[in-house]
PDB file of N, CA and C in Angstrom:
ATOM      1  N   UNK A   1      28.173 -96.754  38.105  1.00  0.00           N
ATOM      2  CA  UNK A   1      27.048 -95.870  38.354  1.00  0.00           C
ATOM      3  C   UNK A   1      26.753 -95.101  37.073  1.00  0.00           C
ATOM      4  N   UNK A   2      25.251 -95.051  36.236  1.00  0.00           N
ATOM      5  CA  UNK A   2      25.041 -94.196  35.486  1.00  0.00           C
ATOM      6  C   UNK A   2      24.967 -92.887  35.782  1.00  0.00           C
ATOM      7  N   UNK A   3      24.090 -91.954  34.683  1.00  0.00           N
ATOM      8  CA  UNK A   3      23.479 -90.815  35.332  1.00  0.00           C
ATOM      9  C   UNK A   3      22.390 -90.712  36.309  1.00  0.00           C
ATOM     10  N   UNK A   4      22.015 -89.664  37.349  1.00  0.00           N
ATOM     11  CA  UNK A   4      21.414 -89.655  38.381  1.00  0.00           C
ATOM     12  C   UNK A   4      20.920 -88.648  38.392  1.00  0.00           C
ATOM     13  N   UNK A   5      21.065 -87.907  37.561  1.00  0.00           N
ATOM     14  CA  UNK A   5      20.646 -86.518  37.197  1.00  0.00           C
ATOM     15  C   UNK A   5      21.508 -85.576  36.402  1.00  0.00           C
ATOM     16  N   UNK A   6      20.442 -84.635  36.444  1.00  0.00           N
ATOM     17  CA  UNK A   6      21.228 -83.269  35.218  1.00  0.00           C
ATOM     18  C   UNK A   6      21.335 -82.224  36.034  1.00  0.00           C
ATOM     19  N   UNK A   7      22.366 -80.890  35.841  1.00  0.00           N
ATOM     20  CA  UNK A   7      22.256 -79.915  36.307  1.00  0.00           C
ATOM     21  C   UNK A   7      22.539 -79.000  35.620  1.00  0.00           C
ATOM     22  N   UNK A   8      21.843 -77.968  35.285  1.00  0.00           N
ATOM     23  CA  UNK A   8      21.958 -77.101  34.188  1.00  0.00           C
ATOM     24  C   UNK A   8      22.406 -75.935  35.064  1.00  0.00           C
ATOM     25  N   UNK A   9      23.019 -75.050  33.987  1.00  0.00           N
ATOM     26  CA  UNK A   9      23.390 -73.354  34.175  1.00  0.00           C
ATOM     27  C   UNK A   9      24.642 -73.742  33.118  1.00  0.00           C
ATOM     28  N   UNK A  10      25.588 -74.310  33.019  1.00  0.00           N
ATOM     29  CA  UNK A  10      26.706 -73.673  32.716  1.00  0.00           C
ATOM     30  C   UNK A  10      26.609 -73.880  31.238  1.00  0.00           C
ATOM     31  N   UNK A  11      27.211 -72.880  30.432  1.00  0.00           N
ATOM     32  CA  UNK A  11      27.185 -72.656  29.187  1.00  0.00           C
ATOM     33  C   UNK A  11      28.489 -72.952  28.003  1.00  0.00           C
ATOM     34  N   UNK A  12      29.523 -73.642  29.020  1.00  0.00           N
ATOM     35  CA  UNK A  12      30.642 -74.117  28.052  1.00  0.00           C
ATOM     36  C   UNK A  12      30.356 -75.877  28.894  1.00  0.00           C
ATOM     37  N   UNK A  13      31.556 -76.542  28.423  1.00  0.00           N
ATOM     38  CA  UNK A  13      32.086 -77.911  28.529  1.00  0.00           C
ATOM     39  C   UNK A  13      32.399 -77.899  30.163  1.00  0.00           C
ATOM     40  N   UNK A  14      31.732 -78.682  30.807  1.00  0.00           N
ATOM     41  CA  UNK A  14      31.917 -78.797  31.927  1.00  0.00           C
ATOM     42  C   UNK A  14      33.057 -80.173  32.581  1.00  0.00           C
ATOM     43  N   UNK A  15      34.492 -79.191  32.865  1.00  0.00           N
ATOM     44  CA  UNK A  15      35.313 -79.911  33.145  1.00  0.00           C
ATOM     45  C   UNK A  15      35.959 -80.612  34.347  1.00  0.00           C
ATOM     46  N   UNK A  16      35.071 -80.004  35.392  1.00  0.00           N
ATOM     47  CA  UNK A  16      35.227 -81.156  36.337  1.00  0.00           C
ATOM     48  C   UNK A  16      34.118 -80.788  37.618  1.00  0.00           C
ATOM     49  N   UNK A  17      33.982 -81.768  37.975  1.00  0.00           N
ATOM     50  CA  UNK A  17      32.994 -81.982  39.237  1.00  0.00           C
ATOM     51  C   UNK A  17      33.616 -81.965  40.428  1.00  0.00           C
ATOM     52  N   UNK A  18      33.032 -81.829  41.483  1.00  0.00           N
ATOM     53  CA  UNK A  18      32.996 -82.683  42.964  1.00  0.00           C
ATOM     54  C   UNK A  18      31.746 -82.142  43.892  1.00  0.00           C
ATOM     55  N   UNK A  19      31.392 -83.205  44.924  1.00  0.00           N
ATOM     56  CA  UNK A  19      30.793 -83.410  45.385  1.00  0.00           C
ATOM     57  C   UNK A  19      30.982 -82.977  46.844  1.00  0.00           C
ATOM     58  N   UNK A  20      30.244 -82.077  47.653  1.00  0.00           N
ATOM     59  CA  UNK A  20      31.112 -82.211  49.442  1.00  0.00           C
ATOM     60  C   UNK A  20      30.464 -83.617  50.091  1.00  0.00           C
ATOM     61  N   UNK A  21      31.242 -83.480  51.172  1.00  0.00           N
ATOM     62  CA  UNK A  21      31.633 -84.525  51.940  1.00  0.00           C
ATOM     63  C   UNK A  21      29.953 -85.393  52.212  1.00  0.00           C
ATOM     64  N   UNK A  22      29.627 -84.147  52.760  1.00  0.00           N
ATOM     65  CA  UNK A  22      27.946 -84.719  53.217  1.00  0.00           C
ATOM     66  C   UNK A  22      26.445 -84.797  52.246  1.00  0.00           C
ATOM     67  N   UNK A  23      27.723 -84.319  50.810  1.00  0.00           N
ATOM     68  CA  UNK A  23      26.368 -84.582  49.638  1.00  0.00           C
ATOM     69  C   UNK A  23      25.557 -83.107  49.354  1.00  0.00           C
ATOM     70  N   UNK A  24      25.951 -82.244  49.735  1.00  0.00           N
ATOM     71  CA  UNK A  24      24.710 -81.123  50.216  1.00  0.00           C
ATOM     72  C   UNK A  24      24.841 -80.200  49.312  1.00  0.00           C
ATOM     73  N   UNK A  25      26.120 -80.739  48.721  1.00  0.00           N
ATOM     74  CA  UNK A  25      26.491 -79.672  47.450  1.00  0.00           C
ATOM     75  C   UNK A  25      27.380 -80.306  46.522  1.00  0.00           C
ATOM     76  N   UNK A  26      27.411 -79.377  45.426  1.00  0.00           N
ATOM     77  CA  UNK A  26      27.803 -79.910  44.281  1.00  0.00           C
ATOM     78  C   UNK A  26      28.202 -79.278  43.441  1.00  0.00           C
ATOM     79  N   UNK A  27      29.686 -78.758  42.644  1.00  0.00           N
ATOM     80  CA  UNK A  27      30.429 -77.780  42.694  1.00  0.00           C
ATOM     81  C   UNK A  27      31.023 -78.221  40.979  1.00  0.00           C
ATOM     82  N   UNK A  28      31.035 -77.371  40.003  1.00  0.00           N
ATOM     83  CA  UNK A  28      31.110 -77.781  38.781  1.00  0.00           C
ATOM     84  C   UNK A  28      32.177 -76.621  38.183  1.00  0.00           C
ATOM     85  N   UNK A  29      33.241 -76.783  37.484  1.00  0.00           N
ATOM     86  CA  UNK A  29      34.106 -75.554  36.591  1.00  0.00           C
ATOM     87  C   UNK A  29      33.749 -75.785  35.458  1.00  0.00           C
ATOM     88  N   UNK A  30      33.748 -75.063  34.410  1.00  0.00           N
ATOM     89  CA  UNK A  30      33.706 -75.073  33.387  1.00  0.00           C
ATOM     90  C   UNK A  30      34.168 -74.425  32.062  1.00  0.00           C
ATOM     91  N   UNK A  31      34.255 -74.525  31.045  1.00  0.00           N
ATOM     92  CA  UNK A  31      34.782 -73.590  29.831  1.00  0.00           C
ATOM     93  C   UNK A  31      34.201 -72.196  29.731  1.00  0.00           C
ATOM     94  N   UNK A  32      33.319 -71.857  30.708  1.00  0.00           N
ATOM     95  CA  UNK A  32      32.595 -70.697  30.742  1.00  0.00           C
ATOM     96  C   UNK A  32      32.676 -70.016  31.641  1.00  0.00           C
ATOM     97  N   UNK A  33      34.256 -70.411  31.915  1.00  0.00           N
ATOM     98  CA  UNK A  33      34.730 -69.094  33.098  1.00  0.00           C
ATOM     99  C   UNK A  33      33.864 -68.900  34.741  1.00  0.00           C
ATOM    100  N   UNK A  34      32.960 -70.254  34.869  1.00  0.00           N
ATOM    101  CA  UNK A  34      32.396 -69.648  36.452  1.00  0.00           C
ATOM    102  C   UNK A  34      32.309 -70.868  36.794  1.00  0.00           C
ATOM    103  N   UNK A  35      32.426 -71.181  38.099  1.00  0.00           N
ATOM    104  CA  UNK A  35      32.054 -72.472  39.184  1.00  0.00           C
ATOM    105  C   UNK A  35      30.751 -71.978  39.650  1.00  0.00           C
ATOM    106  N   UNK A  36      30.215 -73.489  38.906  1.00  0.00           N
ATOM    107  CA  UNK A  36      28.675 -73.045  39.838  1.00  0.00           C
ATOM    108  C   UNK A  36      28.550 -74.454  40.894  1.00  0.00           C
ATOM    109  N   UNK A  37      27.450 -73.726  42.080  1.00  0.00           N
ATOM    110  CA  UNK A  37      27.334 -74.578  42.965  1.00  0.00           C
ATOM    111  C   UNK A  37      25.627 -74.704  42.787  1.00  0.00           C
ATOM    112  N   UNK A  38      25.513 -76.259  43.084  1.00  0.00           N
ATOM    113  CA  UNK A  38      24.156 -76.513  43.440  1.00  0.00           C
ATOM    114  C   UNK A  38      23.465 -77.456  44.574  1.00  0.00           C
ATOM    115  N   UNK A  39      22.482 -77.422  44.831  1.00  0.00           N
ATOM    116  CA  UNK A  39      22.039 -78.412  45.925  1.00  0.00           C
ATOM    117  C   UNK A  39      22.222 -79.533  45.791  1.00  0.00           C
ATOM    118  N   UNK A  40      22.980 -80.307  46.311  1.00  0.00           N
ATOM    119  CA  UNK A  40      23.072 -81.887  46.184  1.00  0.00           C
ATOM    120  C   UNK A  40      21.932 -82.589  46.109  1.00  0.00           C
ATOM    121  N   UNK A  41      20.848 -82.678  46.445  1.00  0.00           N
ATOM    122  CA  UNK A  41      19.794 -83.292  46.654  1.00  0.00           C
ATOM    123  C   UNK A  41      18.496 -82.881  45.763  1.00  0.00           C
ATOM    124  N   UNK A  42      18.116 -81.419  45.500  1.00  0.00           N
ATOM    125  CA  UNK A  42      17.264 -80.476  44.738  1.00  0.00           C
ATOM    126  C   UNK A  42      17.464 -80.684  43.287  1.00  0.00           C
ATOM    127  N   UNK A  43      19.172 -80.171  43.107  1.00  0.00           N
ATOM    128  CA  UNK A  43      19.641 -79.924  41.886  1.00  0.00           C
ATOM    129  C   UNK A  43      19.379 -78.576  41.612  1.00  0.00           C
ATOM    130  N   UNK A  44      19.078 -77.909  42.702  1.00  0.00           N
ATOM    131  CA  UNK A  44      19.235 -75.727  42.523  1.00  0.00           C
ATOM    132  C   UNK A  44      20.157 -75.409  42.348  1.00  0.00           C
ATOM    133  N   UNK A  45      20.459 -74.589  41.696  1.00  0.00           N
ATOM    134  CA  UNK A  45      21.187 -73.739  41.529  1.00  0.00           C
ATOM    135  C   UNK A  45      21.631 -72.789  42.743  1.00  0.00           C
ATOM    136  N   UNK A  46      22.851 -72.741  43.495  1.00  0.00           N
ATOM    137  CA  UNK A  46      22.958 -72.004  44.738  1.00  0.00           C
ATOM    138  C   UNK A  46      23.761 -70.919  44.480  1.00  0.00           C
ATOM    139  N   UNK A  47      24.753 -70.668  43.776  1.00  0.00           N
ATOM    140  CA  UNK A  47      25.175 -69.737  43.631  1.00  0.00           C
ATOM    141  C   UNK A  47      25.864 -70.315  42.341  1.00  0.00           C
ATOM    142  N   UNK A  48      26.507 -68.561  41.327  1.00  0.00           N
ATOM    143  CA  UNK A  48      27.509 -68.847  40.437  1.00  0.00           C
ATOM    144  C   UNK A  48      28.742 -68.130  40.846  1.00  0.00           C
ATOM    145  N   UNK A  49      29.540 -68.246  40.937  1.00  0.00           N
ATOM    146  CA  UNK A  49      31.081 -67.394  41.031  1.00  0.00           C
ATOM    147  C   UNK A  49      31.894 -67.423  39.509  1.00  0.00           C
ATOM    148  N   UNK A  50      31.719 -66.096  39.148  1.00  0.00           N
ATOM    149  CA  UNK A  50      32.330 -65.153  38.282  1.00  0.00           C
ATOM    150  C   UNK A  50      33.571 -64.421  38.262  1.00  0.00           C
ATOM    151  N   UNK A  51      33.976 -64.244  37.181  1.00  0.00           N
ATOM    152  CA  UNK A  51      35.512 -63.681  37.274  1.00  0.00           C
ATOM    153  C   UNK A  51      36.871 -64.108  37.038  1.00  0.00           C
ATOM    154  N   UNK A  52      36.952 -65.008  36.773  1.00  0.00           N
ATOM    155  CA  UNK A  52      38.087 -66.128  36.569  1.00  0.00           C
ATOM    156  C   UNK A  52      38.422 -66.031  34.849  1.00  0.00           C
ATOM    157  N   UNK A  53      39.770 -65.954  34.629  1.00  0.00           N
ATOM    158  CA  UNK A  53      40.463 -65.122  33.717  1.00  0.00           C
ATOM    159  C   UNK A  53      40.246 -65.958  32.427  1.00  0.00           C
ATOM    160  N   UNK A  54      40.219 -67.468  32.985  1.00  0.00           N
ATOM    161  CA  UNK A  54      40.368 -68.467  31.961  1.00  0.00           C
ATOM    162  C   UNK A  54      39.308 -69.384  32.227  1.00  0.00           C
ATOM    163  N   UNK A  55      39.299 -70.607  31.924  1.00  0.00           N
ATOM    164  CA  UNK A  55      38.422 -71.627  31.801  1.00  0.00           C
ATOM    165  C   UNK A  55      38.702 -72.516  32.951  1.00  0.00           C
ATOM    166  N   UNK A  56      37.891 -72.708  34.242  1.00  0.00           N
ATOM    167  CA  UNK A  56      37.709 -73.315  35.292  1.00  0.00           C
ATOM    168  C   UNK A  56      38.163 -74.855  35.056  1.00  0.00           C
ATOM    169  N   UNK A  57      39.288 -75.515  35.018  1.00  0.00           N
ATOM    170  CA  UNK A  57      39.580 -76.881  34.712  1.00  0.00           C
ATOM    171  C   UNK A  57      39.442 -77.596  36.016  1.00  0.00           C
ATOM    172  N   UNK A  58      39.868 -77.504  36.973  1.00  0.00           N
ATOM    173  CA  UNK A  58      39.593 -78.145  38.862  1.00  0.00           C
ATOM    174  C   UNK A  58      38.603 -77.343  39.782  1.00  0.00           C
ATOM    175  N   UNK A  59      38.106 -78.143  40.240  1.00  0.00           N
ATOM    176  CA  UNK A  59      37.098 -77.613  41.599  1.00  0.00           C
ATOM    177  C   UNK A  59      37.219 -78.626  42.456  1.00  0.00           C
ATOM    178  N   UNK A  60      37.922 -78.688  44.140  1.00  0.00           N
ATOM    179  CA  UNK A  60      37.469 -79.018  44.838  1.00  0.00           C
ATOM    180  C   UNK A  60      36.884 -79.413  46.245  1.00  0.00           C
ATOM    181  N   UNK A  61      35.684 -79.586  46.774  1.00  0.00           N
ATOM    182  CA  UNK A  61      35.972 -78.961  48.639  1.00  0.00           C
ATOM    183  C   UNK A  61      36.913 -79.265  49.350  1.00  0.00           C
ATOM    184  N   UNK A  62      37.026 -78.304  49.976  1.00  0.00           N
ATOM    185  CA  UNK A  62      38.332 -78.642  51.433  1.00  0.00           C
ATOM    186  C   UNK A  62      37.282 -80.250  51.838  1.00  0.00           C
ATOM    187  N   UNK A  63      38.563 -80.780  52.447  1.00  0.00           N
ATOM    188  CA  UNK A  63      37.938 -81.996  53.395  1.00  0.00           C
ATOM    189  C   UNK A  63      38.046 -81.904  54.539  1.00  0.00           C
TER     190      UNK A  63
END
């Protein structure tokens, strides 16, 4: 599978992905200290979560 799209906000190296179960979201850590979530389908931006001491290396949904 190539790319399928882009999702912008995060401002360091984005080190890992996942996807939930039903697609509806889409959950990213990164070198810039926040997990952002976005619409699986849109590609919005749904929320950012802030605060994290170091650099976000794992993200992923409960199953």
């Amino acid at each position: 599978m190539g790319v399928v799209g882009l999702l912008n906000g995060h401002t360091g190296r984005v080190w890992e992905e996942d996807v939930s179960r039903d697609g509806k979201m889409i959950a990213g850590g990164s070198a810039d200290r926040t997990v952002r979530v976005w619409n699986g389908k849109s590609g919005e931006m749904l929320n950012v979560l802030n605060g994290h001491w170091g650099e976000v290396n794992s993200v992923e949904f409960s199953r």
